[in-house]
ModelCIF file with pLDDT and N, C-alpha, C, O atoms, coordinates in Angstrom:
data_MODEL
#
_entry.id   MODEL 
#
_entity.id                         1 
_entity.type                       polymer 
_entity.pdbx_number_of_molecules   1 
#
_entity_poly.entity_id                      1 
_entity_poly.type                           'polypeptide(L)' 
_entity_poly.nstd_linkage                   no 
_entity_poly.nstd_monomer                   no 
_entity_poly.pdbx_seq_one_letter_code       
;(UNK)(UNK)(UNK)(UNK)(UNK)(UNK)(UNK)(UNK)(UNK)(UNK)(UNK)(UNK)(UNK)(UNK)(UNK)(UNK)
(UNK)(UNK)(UNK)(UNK)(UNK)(UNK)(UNK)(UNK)(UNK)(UNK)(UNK)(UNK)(UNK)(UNK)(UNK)(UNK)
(UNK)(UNK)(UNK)(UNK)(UNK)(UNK)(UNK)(UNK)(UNK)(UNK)(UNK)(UNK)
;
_entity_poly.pdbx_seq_one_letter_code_can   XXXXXXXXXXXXXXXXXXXXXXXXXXXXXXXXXXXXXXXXXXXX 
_entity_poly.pdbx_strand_id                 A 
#
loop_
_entity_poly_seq.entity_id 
_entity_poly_seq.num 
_entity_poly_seq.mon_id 
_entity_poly_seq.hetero 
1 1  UNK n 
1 2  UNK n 
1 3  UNK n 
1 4  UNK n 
1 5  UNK n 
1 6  UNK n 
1 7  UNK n 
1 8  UNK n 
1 9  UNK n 
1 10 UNK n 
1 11 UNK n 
1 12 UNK n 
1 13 UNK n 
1 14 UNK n 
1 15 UNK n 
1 16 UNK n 
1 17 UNK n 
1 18 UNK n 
1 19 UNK n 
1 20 UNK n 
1 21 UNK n 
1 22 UNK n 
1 23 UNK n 
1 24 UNK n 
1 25 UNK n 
1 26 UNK n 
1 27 UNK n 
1 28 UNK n 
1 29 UNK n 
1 30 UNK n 
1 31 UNK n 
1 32 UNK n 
1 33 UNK n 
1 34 UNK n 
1 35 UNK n 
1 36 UNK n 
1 37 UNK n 
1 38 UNK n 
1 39 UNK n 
1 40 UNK n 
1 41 UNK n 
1 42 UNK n 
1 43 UNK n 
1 44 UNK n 
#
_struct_asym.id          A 
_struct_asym.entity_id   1 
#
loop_
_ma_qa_metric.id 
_ma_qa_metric.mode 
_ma_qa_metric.name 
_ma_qa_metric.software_group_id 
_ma_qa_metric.type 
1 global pLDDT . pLDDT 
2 local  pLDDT . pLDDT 
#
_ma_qa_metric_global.metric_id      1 
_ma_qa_metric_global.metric_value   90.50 
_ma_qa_metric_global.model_id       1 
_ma_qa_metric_global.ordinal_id     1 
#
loop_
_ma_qa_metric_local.label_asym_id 
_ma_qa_metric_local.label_comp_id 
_ma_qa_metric_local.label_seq_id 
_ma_qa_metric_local.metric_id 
_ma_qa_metric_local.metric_value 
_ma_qa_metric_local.model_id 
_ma_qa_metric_local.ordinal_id 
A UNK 1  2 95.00 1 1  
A UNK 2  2 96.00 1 2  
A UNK 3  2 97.00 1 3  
A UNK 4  2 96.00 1 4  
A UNK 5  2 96.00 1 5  
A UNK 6  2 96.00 1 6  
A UNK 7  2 94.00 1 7  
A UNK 8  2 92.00 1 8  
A UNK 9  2 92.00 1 9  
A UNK 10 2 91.00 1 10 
A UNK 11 2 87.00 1 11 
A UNK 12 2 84.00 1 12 
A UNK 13 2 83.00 1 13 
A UNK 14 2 80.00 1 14 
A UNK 15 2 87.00 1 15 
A UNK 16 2 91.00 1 16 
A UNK 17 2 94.00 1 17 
A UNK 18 2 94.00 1 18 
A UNK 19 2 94.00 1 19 
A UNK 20 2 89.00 1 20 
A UNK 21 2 82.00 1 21 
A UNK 22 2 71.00 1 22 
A UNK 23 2 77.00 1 23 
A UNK 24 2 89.00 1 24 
A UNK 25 2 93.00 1 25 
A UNK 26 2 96.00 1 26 
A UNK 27 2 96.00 1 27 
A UNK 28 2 96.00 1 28 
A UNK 29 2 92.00 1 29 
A UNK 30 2 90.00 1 30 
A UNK 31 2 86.00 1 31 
A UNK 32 2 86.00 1 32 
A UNK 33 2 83.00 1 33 
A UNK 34 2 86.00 1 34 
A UNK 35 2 88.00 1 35 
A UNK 36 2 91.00 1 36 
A UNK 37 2 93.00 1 37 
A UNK 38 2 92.00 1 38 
A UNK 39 2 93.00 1 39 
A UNK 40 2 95.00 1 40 
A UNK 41 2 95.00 1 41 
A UNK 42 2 94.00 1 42 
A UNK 43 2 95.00 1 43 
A UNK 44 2 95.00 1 44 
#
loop_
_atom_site.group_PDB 
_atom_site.id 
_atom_site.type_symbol 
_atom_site.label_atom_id 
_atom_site.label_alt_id 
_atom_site.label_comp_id 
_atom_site.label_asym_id 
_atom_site.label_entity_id 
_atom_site.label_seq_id 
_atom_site.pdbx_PDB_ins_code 
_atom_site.Cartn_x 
_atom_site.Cartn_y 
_atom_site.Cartn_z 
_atom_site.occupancy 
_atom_site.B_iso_or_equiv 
_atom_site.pdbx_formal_charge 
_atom_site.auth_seq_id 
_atom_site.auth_comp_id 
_atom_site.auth_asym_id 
_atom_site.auth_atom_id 
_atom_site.pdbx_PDB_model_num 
ATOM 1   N N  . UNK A 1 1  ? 19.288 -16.951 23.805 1.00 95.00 ? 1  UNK A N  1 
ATOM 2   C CA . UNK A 1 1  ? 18.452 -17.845 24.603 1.00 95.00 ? 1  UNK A CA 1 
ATOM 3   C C  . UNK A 1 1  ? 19.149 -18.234 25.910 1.00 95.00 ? 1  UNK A C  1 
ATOM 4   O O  . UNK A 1 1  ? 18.617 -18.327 27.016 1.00 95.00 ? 1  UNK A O  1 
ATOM 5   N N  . UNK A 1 2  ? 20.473 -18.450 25.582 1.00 96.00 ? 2  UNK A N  1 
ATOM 6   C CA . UNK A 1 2  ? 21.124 -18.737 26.886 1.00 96.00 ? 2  UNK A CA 1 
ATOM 7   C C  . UNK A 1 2  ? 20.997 -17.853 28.510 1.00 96.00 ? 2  UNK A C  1 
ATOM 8   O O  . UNK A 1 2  ? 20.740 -18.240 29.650 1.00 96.00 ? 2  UNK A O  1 
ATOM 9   N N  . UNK A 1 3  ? 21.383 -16.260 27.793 1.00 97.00 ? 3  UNK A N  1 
ATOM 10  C CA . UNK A 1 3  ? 21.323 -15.711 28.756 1.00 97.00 ? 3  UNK A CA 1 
ATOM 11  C C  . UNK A 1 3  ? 19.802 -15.780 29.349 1.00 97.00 ? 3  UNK A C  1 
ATOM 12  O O  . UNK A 1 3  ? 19.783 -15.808 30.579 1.00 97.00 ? 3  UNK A O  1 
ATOM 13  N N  . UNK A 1 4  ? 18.580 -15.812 28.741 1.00 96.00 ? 4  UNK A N  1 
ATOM 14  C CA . UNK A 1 4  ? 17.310 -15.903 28.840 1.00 96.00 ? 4  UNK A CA 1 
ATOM 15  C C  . UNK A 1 4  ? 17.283 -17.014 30.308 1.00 96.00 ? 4  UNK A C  1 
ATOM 16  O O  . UNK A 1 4  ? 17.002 -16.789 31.485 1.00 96.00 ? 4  UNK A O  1 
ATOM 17  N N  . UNK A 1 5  ? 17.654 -18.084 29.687 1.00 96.00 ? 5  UNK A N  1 
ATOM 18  C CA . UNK A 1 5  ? 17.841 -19.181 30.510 1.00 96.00 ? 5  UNK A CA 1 
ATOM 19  C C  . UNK A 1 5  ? 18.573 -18.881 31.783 1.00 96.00 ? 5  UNK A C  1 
ATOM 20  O O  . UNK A 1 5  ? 18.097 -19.171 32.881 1.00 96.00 ? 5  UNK A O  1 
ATOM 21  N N  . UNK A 1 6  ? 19.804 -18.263 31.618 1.00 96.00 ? 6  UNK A N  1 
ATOM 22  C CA . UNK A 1 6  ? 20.431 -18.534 33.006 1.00 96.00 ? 6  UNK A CA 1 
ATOM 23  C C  . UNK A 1 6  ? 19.194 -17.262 33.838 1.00 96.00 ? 6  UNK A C  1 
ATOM 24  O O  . UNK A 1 6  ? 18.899 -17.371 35.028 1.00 96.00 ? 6  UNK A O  1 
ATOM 25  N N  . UNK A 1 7  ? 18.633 -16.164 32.953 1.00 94.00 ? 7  UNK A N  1 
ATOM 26  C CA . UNK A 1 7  ? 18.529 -16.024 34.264 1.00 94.00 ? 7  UNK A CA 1 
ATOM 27  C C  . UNK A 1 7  ? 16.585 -16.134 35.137 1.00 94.00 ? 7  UNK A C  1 
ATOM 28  O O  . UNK A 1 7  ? 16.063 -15.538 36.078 1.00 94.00 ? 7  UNK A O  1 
ATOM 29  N N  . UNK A 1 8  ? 16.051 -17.331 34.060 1.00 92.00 ? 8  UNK A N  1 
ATOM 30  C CA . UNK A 1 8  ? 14.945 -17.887 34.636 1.00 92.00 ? 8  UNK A CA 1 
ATOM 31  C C  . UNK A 1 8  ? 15.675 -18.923 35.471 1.00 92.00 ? 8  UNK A C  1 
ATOM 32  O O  . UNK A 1 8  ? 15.100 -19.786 36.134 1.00 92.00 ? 8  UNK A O  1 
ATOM 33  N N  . UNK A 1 9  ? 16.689 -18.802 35.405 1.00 92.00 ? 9  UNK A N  1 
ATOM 34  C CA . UNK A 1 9  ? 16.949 -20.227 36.268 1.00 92.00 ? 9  UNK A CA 1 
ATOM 35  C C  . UNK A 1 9  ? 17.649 -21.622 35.533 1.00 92.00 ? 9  UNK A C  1 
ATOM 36  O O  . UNK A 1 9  ? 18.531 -22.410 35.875 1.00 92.00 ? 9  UNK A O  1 
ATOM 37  N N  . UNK A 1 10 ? 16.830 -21.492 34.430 1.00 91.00 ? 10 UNK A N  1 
ATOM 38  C CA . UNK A 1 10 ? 16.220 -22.902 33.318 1.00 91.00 ? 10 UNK A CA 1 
ATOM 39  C C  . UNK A 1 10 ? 15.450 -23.729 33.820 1.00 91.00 ? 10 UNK A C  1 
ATOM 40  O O  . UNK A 1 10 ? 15.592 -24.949 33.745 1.00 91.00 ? 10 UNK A O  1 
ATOM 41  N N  . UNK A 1 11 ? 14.004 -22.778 34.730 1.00 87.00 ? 11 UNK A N  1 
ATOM 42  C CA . UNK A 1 11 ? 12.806 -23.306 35.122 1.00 87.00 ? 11 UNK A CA 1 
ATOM 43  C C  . UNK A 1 11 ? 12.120 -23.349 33.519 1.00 87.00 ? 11 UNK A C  1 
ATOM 44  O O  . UNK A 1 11 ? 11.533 -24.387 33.211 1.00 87.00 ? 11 UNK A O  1 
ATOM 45  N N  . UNK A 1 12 ? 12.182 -22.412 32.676 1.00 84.00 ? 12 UNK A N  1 
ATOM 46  C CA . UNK A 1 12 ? 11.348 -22.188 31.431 1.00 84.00 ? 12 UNK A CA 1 
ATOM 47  C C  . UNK A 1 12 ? 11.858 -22.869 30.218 1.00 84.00 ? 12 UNK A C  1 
ATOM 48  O O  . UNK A 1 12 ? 11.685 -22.365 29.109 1.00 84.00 ? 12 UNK A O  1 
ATOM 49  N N  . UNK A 1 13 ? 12.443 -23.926 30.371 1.00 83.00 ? 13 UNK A N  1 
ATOM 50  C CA . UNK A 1 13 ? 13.236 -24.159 28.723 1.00 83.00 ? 13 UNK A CA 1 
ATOM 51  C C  . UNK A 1 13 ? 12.824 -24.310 27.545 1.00 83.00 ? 13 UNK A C  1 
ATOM 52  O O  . UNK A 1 13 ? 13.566 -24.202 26.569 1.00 83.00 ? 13 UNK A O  1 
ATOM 53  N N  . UNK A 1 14 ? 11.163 -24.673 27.458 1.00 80.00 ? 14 UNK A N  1 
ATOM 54  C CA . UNK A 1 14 ? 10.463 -24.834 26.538 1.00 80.00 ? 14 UNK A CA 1 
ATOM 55  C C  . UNK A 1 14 ? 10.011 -23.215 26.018 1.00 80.00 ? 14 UNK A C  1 
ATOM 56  O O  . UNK A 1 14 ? 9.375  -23.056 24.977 1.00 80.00 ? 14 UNK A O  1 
ATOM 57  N N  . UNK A 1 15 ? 10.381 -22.210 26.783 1.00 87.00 ? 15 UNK A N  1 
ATOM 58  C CA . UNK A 1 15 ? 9.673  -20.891 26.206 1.00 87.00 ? 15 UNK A CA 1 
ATOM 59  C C  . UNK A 1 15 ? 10.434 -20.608 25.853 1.00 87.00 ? 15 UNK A C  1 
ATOM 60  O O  . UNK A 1 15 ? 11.622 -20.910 25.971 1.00 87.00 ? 15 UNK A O  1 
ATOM 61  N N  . UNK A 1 16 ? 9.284  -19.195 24.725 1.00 91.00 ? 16 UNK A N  1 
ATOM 62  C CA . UNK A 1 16 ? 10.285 -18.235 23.785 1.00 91.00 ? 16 UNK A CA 1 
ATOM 63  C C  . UNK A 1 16 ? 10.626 -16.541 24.961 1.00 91.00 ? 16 UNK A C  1 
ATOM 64  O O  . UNK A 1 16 ? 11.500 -15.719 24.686 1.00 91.00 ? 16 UNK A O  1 
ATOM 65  N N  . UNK A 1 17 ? 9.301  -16.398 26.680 1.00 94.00 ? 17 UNK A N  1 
ATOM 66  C CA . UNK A 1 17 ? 9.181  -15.662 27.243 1.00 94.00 ? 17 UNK A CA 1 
ATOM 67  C C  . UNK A 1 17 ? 8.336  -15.874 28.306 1.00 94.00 ? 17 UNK A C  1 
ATOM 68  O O  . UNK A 1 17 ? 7.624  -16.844 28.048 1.00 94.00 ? 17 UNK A O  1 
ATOM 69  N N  . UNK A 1 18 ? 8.086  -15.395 29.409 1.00 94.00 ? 18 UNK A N  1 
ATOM 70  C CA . UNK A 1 18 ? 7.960  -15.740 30.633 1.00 94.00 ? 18 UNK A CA 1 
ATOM 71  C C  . UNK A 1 18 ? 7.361  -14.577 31.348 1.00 94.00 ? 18 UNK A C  1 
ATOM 72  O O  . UNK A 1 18 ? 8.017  -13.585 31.032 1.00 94.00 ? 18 UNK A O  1 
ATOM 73  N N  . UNK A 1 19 ? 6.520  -14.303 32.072 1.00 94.00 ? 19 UNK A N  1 
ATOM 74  C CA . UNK A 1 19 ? 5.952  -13.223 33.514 1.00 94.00 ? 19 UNK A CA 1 
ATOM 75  C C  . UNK A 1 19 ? 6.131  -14.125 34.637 1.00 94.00 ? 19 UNK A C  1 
ATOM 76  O O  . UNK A 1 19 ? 5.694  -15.227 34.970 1.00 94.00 ? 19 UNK A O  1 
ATOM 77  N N  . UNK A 1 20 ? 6.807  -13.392 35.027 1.00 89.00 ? 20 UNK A N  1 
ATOM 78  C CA . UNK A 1 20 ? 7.567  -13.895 36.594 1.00 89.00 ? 20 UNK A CA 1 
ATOM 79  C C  . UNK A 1 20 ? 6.536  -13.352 37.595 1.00 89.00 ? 20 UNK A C  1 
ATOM 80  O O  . UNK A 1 20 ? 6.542  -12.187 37.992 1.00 89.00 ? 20 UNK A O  1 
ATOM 81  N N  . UNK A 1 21 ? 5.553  -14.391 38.011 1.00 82.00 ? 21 UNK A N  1 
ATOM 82  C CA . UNK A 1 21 ? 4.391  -13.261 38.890 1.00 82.00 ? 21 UNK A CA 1 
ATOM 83  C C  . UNK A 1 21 ? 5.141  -12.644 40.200 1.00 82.00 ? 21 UNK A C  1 
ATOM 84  O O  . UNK A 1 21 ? 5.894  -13.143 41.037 1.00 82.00 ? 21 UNK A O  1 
ATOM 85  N N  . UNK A 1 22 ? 4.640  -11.426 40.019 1.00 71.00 ? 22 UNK A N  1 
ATOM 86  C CA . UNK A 1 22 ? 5.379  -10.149 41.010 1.00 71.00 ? 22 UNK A CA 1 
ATOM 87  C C  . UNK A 1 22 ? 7.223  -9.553  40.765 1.00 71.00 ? 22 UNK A C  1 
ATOM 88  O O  . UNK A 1 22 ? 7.920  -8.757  41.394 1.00 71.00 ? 22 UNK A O  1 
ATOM 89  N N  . UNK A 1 23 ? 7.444  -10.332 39.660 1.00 77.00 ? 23 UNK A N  1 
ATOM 90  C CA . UNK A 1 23 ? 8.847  -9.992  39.672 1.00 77.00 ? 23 UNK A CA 1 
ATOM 91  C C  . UNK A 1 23 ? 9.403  -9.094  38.308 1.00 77.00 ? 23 UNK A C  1 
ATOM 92  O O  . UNK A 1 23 ? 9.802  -7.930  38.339 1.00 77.00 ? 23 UNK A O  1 
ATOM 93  N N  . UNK A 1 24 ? 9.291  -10.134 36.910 1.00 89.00 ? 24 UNK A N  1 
ATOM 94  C CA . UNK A 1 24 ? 9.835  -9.089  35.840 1.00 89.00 ? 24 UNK A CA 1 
ATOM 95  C C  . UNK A 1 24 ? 8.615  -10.286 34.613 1.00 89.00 ? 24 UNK A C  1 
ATOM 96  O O  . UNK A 1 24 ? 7.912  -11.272 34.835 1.00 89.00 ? 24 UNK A O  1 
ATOM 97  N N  . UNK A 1 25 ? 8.930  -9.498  33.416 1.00 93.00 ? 25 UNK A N  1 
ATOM 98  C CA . UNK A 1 25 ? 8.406  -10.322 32.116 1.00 93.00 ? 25 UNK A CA 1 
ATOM 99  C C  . UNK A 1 25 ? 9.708  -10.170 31.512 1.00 93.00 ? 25 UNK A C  1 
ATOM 100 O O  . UNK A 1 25 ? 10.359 -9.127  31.450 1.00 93.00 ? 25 UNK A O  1 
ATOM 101 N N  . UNK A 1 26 ? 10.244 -12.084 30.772 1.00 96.00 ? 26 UNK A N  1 
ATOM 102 C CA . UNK A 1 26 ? 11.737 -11.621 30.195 1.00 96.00 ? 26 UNK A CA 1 
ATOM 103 C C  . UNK A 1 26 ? 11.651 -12.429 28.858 1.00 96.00 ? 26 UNK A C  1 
ATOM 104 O O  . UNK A 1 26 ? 10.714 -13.203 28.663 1.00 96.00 ? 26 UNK A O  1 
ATOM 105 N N  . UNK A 1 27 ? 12.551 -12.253 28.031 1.00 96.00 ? 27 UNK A N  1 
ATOM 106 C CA . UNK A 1 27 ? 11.974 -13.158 26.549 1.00 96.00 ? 27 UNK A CA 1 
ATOM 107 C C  . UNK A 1 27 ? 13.582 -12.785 26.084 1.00 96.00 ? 27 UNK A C  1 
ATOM 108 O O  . UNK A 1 27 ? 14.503 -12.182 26.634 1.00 96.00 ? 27 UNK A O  1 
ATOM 109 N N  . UNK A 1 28 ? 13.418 -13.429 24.854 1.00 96.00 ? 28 UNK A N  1 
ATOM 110 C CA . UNK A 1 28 ? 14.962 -13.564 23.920 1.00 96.00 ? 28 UNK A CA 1 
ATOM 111 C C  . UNK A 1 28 ? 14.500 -13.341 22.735 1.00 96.00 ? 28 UNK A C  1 
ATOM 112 O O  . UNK A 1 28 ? 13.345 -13.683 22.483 1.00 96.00 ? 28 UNK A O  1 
ATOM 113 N N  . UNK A 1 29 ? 15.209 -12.793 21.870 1.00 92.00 ? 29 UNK A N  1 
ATOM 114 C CA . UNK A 1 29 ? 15.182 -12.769 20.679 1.00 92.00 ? 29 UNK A CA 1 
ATOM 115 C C  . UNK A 1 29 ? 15.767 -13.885 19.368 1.00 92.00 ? 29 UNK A C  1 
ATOM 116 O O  . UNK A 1 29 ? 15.303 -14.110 18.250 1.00 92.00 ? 29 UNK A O  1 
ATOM 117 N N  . UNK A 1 30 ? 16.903 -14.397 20.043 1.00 90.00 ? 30 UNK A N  1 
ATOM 118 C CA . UNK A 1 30 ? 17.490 -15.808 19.189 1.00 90.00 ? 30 UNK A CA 1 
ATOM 119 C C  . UNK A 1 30 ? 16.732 -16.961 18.416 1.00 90.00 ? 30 UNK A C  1 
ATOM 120 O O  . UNK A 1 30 ? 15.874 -17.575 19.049 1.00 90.00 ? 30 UNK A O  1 
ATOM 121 N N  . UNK A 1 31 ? 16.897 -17.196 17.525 1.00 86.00 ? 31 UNK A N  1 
ATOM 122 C CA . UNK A 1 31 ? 16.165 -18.137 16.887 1.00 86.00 ? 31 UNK A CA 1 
ATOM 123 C C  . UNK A 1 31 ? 14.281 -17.877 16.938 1.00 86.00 ? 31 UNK A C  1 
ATOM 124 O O  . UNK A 1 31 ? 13.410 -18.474 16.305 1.00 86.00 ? 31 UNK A O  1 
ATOM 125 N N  . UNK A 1 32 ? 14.200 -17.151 17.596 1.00 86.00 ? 32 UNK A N  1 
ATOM 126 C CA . UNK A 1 32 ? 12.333 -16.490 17.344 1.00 86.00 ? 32 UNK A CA 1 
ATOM 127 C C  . UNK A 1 32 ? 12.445 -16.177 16.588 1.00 86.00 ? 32 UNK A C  1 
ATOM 128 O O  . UNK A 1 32 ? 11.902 -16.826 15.694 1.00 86.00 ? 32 UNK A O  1 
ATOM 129 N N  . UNK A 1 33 ? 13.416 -14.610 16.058 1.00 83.00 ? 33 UNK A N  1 
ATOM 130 C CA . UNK A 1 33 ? 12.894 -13.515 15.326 1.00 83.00 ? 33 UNK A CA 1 
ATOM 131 C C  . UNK A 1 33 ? 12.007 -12.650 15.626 1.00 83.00 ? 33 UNK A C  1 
ATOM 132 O O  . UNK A 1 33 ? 10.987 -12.957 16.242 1.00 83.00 ? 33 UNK A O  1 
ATOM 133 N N  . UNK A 1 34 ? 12.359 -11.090 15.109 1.00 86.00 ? 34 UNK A N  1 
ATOM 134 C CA . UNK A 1 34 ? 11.290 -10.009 15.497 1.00 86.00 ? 34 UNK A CA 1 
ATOM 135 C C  . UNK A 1 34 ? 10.046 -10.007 15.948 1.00 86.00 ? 34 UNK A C  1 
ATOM 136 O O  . UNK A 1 34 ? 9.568  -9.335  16.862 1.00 86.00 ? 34 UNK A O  1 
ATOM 137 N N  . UNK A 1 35 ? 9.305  -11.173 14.929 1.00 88.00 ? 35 UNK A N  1 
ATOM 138 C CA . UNK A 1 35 ? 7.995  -10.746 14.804 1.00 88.00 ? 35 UNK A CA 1 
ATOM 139 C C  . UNK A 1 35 ? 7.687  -11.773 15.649 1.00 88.00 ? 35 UNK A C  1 
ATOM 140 O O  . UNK A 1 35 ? 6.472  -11.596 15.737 1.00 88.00 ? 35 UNK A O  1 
ATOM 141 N N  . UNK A 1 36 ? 7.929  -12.731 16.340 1.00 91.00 ? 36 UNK A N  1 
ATOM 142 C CA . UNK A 1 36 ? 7.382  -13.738 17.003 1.00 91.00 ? 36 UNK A CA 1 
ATOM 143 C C  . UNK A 1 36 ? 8.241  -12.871 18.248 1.00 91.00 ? 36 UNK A C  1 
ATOM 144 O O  . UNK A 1 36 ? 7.294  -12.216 18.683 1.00 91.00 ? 36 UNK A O  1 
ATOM 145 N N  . UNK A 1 37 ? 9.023  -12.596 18.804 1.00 93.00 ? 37 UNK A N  1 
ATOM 146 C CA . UNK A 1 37 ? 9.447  -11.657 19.812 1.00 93.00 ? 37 UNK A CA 1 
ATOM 147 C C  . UNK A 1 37 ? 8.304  -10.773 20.162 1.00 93.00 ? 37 UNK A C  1 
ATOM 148 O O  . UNK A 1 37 ? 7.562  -10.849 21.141 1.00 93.00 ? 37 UNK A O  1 
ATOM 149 N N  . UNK A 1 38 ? 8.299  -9.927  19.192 1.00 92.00 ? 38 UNK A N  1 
ATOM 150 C CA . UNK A 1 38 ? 6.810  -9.062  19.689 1.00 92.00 ? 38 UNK A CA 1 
ATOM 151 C C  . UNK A 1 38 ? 5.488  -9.719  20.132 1.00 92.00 ? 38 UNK A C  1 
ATOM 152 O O  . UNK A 1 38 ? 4.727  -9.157  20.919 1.00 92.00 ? 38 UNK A O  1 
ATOM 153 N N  . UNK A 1 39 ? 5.260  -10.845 19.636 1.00 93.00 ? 39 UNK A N  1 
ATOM 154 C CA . UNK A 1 39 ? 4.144  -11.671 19.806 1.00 93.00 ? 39 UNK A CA 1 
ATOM 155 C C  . UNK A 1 39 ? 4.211  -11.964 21.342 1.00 93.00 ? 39 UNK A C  1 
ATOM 156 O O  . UNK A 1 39 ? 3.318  -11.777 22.170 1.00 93.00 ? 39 UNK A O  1 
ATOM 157 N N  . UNK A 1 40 ? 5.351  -12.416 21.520 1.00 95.00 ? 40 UNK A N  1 
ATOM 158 C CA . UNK A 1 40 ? 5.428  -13.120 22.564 1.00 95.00 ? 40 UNK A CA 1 
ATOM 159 C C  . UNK A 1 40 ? 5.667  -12.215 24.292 1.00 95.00 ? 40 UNK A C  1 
ATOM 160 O O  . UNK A 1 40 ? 5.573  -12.518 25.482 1.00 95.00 ? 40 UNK A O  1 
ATOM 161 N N  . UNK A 1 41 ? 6.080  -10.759 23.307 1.00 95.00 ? 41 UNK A N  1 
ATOM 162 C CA . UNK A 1 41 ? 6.142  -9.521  24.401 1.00 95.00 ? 41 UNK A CA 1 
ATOM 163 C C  . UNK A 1 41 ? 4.551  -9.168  24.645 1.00 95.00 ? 41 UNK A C  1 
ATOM 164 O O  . UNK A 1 41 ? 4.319  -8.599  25.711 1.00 95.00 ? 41 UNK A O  1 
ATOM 165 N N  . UNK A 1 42 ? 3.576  -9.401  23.898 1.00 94.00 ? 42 UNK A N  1 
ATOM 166 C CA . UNK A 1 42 ? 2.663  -8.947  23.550 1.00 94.00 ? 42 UNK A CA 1 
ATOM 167 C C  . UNK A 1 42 ? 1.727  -9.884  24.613 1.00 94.00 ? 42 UNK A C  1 
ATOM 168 O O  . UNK A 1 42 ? 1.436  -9.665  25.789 1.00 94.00 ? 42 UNK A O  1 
ATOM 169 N N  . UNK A 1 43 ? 1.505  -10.598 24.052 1.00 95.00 ? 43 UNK A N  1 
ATOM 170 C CA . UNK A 1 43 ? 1.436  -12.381 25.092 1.00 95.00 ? 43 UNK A CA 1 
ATOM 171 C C  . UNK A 1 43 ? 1.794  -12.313 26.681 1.00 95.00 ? 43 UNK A C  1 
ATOM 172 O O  . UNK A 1 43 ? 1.003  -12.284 27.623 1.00 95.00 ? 43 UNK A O  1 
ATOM 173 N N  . UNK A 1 44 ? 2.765  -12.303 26.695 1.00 95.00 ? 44 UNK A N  1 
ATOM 174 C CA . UNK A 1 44 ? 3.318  -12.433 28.518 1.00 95.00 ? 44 UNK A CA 1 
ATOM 175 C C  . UNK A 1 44 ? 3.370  -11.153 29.173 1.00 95.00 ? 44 UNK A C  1 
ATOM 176 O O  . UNK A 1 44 ? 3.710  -11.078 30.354 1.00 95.00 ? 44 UNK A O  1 
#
């Protein structure tokens, strides 16, 4: 999650993943787990 964080900034701290409009979609795997990871790749 950390690295997640440093590199939204830690504009997002409440997310598990993020679409950066025009830039990237980024997410973590820590404390989610697989299947909520995919959800959330799936999602953003």
């Amino acid at each position: 999650r950390e690295e997640y964080l440093d590199y939204t900034h830690h504009l997002f701290p409440n997310t598990g993943g993020v679409f950066i409009s025009g830039r990237a979609l980024a997410a973590f795997l820590e404390g989610q787990g697989p299947d909520q990871l995919r959800r959330t790749l799936q999602h953003e």
